[in-house]
PDB file of N, CA and C in Angstrom:
ATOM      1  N   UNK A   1      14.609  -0.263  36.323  1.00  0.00           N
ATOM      2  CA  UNK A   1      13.379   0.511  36.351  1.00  0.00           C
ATOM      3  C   UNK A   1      12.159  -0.365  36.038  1.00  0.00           C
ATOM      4  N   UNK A   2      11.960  -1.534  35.487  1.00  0.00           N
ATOM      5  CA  UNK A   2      11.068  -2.341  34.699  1.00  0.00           C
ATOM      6  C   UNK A   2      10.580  -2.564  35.782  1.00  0.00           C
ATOM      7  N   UNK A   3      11.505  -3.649  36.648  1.00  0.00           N
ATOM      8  CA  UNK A   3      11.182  -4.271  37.988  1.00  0.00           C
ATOM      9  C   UNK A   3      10.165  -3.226  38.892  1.00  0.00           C
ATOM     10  N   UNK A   4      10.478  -1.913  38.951  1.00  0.00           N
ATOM     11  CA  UNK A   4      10.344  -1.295  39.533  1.00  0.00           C
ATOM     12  C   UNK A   4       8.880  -0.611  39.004  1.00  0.00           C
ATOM     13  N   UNK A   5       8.655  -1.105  38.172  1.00  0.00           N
ATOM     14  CA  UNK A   5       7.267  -0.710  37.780  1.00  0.00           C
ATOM     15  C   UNK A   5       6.292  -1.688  37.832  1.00  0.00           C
ATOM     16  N   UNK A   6       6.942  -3.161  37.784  1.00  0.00           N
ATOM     17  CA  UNK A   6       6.729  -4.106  37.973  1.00  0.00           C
ATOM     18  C   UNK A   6       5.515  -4.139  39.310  1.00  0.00           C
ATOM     19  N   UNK A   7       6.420  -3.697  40.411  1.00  0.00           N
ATOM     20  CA  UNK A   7       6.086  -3.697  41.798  1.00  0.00           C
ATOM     21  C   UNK A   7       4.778  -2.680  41.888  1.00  0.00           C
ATOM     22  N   UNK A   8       5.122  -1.940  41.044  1.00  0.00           N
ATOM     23  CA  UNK A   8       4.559  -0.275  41.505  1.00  0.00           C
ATOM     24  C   UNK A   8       3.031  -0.959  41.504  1.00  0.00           C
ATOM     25  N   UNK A   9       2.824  -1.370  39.775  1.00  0.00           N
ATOM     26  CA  UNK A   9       1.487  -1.891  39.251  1.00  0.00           C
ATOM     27  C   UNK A   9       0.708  -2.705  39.337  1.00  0.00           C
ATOM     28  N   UNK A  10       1.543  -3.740  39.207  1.00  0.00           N
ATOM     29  CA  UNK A  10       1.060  -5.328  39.499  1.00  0.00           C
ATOM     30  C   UNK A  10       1.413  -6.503  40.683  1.00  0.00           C
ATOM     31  N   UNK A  11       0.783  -7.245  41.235  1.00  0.00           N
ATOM     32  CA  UNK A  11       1.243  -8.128  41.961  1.00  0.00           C
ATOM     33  C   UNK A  11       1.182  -9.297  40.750  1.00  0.00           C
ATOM     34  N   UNK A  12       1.903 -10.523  42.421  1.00  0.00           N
ATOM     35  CA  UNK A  12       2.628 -11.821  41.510  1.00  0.00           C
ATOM     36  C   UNK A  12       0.962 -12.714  40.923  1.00  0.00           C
ATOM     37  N   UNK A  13      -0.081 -12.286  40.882  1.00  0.00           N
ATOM     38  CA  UNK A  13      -1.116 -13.271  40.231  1.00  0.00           C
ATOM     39  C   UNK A  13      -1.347 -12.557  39.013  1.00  0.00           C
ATOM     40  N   UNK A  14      -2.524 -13.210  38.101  1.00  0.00           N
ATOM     41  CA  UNK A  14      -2.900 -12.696  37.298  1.00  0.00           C
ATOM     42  C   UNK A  14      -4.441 -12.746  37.018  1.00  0.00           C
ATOM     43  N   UNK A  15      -5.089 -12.410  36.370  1.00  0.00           N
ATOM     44  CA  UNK A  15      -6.864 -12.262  35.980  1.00  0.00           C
ATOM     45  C   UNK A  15      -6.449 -12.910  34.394  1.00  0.00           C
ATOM     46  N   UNK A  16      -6.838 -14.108  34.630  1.00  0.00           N
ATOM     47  CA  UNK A  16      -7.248 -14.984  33.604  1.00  0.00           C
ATOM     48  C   UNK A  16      -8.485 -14.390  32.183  1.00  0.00           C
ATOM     49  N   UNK A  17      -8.086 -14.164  31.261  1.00  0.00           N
ATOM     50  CA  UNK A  17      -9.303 -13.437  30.652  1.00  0.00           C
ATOM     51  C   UNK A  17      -9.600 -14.842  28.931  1.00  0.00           C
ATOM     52  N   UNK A  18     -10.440 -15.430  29.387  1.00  0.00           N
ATOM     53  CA  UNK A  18     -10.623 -16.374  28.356  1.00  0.00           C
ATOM     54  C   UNK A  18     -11.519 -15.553  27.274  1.00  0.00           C
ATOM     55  N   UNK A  19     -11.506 -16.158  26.075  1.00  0.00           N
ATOM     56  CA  UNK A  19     -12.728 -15.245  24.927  1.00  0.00           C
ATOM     57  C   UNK A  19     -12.357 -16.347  23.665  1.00  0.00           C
ATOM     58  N   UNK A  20     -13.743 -16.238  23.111  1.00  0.00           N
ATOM     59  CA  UNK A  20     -13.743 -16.938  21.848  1.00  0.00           C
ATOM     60  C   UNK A  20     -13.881 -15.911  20.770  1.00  0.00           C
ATOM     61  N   UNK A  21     -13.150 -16.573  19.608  1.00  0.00           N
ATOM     62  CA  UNK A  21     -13.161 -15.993  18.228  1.00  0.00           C
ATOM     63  C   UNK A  21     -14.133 -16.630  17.560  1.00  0.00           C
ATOM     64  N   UNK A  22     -15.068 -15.573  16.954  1.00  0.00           N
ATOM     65  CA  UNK A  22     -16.123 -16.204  15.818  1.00  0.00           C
ATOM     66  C   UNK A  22     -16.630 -15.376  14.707  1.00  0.00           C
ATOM     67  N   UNK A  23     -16.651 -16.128  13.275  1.00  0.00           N
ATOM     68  CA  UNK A  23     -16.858 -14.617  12.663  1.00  0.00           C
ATOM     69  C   UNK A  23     -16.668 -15.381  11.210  1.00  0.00           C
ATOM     70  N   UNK A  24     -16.582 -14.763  10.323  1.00  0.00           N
ATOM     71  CA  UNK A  24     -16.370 -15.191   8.821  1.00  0.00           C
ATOM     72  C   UNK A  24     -15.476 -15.190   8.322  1.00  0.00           C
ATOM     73  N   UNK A  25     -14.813 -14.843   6.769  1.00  0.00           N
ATOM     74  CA  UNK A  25     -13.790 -14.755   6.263  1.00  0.00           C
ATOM     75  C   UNK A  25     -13.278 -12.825   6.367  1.00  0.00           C
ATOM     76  N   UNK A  26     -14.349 -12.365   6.564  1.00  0.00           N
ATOM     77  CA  UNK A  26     -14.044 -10.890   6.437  1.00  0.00           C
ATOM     78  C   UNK A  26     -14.455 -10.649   8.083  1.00  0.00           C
ATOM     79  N   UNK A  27     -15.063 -10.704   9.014  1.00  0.00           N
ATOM     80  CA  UNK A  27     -15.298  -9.967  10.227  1.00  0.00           C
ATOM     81  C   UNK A  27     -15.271 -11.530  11.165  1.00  0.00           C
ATOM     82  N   UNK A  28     -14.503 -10.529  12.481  1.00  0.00           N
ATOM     83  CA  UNK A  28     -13.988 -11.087  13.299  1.00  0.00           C
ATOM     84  C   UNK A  28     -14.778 -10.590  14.879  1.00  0.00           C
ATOM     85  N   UNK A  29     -15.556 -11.609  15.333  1.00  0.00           N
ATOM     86  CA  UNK A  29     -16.297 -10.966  16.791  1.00  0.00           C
ATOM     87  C   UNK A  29     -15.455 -11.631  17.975  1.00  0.00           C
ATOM     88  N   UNK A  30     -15.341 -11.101  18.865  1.00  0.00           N
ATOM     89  CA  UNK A  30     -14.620 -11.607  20.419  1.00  0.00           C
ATOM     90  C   UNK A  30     -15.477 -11.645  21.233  1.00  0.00           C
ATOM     91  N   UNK A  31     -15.649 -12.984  21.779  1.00  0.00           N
ATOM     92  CA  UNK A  31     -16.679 -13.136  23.137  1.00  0.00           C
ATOM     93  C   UNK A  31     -16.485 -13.568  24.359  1.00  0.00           C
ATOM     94  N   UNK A  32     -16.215 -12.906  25.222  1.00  0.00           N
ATOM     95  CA  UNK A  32     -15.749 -12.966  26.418  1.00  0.00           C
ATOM     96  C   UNK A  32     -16.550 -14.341  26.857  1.00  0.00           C
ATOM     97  N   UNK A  33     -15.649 -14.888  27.424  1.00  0.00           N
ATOM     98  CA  UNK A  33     -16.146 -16.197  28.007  1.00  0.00           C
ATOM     99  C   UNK A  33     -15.944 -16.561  29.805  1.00  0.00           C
ATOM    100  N   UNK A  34     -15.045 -16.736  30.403  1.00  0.00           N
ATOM    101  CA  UNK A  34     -14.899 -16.465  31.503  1.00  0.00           C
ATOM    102  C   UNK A  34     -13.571 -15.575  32.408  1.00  0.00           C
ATOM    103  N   UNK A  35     -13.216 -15.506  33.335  1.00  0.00           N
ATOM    104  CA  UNK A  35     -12.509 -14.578  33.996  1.00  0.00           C
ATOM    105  C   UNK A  35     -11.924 -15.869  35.278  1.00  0.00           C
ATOM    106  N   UNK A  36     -10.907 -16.168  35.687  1.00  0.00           N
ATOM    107  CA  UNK A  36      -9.706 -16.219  36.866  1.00  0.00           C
ATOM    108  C   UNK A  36      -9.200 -15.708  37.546  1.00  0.00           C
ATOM    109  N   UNK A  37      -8.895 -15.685  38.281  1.00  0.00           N
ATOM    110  CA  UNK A  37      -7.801 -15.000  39.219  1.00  0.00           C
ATOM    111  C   UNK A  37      -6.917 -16.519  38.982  1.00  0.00           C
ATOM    112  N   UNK A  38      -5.553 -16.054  38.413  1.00  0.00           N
ATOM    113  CA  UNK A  38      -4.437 -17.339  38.313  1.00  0.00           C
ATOM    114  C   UNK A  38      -3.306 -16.845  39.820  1.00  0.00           C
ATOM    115  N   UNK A  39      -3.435 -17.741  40.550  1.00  0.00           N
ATOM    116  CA  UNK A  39      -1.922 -17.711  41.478  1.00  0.00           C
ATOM    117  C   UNK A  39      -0.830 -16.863  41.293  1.00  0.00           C
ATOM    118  N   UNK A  40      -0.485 -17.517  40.130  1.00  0.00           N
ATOM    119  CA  UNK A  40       0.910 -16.972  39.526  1.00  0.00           C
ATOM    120  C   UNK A  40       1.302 -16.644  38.358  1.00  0.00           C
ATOM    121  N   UNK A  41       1.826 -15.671  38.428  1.00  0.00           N
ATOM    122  CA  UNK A  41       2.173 -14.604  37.184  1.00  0.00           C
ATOM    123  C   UNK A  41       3.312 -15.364  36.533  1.00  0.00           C
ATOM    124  N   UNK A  42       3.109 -15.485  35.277  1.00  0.00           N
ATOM    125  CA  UNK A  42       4.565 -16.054  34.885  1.00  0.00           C
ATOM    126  C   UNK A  42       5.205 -15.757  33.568  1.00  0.00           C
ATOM    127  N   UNK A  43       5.077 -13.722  33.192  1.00  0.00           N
ATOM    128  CA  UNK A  43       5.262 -13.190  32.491  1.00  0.00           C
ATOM    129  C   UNK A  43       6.811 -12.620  32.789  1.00  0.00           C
ATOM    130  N   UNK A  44       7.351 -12.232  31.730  1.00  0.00           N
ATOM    131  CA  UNK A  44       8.681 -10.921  32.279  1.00  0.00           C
ATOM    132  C   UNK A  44       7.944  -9.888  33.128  1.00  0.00           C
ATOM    133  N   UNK A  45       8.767 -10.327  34.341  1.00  0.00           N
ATOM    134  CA  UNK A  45       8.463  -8.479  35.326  1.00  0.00           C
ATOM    135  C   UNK A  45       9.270  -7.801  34.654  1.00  0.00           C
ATOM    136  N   UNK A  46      10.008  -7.358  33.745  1.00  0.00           N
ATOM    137  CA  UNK A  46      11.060  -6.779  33.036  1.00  0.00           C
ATOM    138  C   UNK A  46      10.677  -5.835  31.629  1.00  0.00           C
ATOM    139  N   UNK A  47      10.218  -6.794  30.798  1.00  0.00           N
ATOM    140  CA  UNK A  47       9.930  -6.410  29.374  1.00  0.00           C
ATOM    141  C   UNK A  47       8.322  -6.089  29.348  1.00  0.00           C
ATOM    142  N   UNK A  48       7.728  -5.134  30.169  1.00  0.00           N
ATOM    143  CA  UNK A  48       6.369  -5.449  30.275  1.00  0.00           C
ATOM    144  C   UNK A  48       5.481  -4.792  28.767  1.00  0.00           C
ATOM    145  N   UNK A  49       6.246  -3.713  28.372  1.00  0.00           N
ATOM    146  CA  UNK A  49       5.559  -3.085  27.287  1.00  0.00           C
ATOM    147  C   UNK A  49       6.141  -3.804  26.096  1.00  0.00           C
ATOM    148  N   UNK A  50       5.315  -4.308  24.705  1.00  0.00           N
ATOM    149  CA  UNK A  50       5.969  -5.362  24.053  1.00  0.00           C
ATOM    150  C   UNK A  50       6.646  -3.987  23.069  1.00  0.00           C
ATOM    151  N   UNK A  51       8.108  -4.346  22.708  1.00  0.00           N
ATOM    152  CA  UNK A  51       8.831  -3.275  21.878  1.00  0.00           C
ATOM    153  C   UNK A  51       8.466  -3.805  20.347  1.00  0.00           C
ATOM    154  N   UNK A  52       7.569  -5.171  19.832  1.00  0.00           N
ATOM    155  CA  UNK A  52       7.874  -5.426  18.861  1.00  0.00           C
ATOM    156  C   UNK A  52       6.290  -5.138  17.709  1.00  0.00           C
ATOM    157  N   UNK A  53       5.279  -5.065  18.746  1.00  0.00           N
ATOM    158  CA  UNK A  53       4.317  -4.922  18.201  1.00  0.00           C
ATOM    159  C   UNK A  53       3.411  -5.513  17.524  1.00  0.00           C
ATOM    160  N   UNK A  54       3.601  -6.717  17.692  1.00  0.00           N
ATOM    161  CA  UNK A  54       3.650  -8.054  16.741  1.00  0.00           C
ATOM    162  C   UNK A  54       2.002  -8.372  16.882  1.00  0.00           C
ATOM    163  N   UNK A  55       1.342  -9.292  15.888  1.00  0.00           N
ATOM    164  CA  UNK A  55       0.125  -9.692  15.916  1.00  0.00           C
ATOM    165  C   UNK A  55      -1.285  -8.510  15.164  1.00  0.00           C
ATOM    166  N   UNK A  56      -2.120  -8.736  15.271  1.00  0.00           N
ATOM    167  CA  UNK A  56      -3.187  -8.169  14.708  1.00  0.00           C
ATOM    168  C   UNK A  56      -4.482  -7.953  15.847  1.00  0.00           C
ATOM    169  N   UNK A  57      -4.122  -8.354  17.243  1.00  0.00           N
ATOM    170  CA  UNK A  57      -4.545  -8.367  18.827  1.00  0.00           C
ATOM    171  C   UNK A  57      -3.565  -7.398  19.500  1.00  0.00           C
ATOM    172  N   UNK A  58      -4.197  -7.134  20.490  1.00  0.00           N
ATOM    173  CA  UNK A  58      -2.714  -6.797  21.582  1.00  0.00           C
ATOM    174  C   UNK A  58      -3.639  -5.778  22.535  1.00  0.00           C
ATOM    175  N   UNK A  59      -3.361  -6.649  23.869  1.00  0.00           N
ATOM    176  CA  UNK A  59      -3.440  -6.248  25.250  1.00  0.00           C
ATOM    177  C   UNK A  59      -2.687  -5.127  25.396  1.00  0.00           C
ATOM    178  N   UNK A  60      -3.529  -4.191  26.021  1.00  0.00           N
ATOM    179  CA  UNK A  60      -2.552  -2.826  26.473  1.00  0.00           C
ATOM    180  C   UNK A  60      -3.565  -2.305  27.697  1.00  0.00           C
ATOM    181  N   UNK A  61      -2.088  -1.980  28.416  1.00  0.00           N
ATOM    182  CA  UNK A  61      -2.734  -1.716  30.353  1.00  0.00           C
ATOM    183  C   UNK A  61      -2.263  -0.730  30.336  1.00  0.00           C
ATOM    184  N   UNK A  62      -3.231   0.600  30.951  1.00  0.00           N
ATOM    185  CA  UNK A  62      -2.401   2.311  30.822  1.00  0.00           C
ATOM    186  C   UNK A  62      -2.396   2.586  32.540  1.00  0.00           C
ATOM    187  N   UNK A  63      -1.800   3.833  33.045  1.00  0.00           N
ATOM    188  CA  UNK A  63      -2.172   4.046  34.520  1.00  0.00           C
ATOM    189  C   UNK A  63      -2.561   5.286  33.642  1.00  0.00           C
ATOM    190  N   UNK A  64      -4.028   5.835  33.810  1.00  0.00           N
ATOM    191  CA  UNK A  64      -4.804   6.720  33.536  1.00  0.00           C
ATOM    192  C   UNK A  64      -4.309   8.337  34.345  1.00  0.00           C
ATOM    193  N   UNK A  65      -3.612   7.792  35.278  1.00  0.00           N
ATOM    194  CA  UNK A  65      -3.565   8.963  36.447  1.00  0.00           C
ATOM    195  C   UNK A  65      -2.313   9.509  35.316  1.00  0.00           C
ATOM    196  N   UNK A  66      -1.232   8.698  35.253  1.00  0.00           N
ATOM    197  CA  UNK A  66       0.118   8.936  34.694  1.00  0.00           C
ATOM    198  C   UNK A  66      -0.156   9.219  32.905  1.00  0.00           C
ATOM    199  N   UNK A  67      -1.382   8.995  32.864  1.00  0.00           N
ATOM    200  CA  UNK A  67      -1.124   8.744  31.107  1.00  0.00           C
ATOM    201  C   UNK A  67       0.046   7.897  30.531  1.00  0.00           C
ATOM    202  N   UNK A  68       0.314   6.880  30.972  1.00  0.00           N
ATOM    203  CA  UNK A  68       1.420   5.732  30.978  1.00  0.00           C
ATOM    204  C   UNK A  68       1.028   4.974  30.408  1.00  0.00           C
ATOM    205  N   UNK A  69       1.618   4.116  29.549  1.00  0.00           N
ATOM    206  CA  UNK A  69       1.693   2.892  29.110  1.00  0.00           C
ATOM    207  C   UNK A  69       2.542   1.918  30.357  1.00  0.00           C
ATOM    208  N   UNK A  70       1.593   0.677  30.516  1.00  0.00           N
ATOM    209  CA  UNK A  70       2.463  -0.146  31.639  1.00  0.00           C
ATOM    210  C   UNK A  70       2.102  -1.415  31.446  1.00  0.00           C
ATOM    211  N   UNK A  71       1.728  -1.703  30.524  1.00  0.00           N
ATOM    212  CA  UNK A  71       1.769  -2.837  29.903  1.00  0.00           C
ATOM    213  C   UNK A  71       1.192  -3.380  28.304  1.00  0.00           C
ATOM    214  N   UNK A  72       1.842  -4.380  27.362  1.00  0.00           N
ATOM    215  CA  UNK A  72       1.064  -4.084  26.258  1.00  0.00           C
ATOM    216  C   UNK A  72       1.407  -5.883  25.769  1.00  0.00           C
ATOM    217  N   UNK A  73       1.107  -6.904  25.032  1.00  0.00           N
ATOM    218  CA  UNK A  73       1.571  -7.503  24.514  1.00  0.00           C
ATOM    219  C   UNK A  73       0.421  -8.082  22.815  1.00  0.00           C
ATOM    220  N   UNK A  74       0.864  -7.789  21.802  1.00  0.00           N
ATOM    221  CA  UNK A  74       0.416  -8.539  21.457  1.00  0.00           C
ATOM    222  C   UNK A  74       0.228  -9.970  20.813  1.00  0.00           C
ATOM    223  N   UNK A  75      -0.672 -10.261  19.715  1.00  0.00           N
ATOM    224  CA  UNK A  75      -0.799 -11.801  19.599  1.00  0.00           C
ATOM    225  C   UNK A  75      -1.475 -11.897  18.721  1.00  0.00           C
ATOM    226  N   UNK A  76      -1.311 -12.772  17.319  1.00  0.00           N
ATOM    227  CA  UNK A  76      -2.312 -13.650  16.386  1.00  0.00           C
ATOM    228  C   UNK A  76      -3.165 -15.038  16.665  1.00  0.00           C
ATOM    229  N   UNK A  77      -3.932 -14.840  16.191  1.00  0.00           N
ATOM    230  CA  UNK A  77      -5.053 -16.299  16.512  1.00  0.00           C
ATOM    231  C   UNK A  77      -5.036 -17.243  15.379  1.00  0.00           C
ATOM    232  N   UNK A  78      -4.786 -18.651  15.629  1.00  0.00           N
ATOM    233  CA  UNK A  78      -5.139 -19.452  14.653  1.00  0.00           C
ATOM    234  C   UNK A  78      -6.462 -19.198  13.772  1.00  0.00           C
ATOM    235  N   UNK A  79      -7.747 -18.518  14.628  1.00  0.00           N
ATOM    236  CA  UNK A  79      -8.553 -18.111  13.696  1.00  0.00           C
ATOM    237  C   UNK A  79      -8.304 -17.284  12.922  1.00  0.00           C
ATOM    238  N   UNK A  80      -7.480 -16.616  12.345  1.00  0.00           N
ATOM    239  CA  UNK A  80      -7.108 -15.836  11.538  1.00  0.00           C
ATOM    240  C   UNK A  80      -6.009 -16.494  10.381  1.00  0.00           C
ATOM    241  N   UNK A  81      -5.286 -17.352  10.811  1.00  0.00           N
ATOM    242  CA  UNK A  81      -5.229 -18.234   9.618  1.00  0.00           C
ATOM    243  C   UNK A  81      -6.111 -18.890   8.726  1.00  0.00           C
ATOM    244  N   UNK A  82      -7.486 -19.398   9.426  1.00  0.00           N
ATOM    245  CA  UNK A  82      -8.613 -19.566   8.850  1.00  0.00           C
ATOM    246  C   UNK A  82      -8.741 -18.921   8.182  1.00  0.00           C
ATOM    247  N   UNK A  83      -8.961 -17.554   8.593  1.00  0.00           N
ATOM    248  CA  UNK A  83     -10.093 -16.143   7.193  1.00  0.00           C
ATOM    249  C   UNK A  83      -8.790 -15.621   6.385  1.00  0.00           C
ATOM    250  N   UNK A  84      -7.850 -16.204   6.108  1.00  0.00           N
ATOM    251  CA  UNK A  84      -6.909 -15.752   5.228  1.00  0.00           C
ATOM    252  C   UNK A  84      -7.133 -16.790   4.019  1.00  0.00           C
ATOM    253  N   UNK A  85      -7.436 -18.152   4.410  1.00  0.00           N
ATOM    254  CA  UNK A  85      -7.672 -19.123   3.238  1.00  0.00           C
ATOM    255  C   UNK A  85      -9.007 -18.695   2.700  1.00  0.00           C
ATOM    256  N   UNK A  86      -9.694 -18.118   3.204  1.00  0.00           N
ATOM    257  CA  UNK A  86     -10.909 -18.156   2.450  1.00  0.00           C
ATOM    258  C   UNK A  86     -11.092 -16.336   2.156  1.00  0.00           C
ATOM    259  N   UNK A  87      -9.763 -16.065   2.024  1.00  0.00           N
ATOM    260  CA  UNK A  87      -9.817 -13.963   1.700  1.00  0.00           C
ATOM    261  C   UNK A  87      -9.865 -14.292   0.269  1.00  0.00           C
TER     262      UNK A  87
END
């Protein structure tokens, strides 16, 4: 079924989304920096929603029509090891 949602949603490229972290020991700002179109996708077509939840970030793609979750992953930033030494 993964695969199969795989197909439904996404093709094999991806939209590159670059952004910088900047901010203090207590607040954290995100600044979009530039945008790609990458060739090739080179994620699991399989495991697309992350089951683990992990990080203090996290990408999440819905189909609005379905009220679906169809994609999610998240992720920690080395900048955030930063504002922990200085919490």
């Amino acid at each position: 079924m993964a695969q199969e949602d795989f197909d439904k949603y996404f093709s094999d490229k991806v939209l590159r989304f670059d952004f910088i972290f900047a901010g203090n020991n207590i607040k954290t700002v995100v600044y979009p920096a530039d945008m790609k179109e990458e060739p090739f996708y080179g994620g699991s077509k399989t495991n697309l929603v992350d089951p683990f939840d992990y990080g203090n970030f996290k990408y999440e793609l819905f189909d609005l029509t379905e009220n679906k979750l169809i994609y999610s992953r998240g992720f920690s930033t080395l900048f955030q090891e930063w504002q922990s030494i200085y919490r």
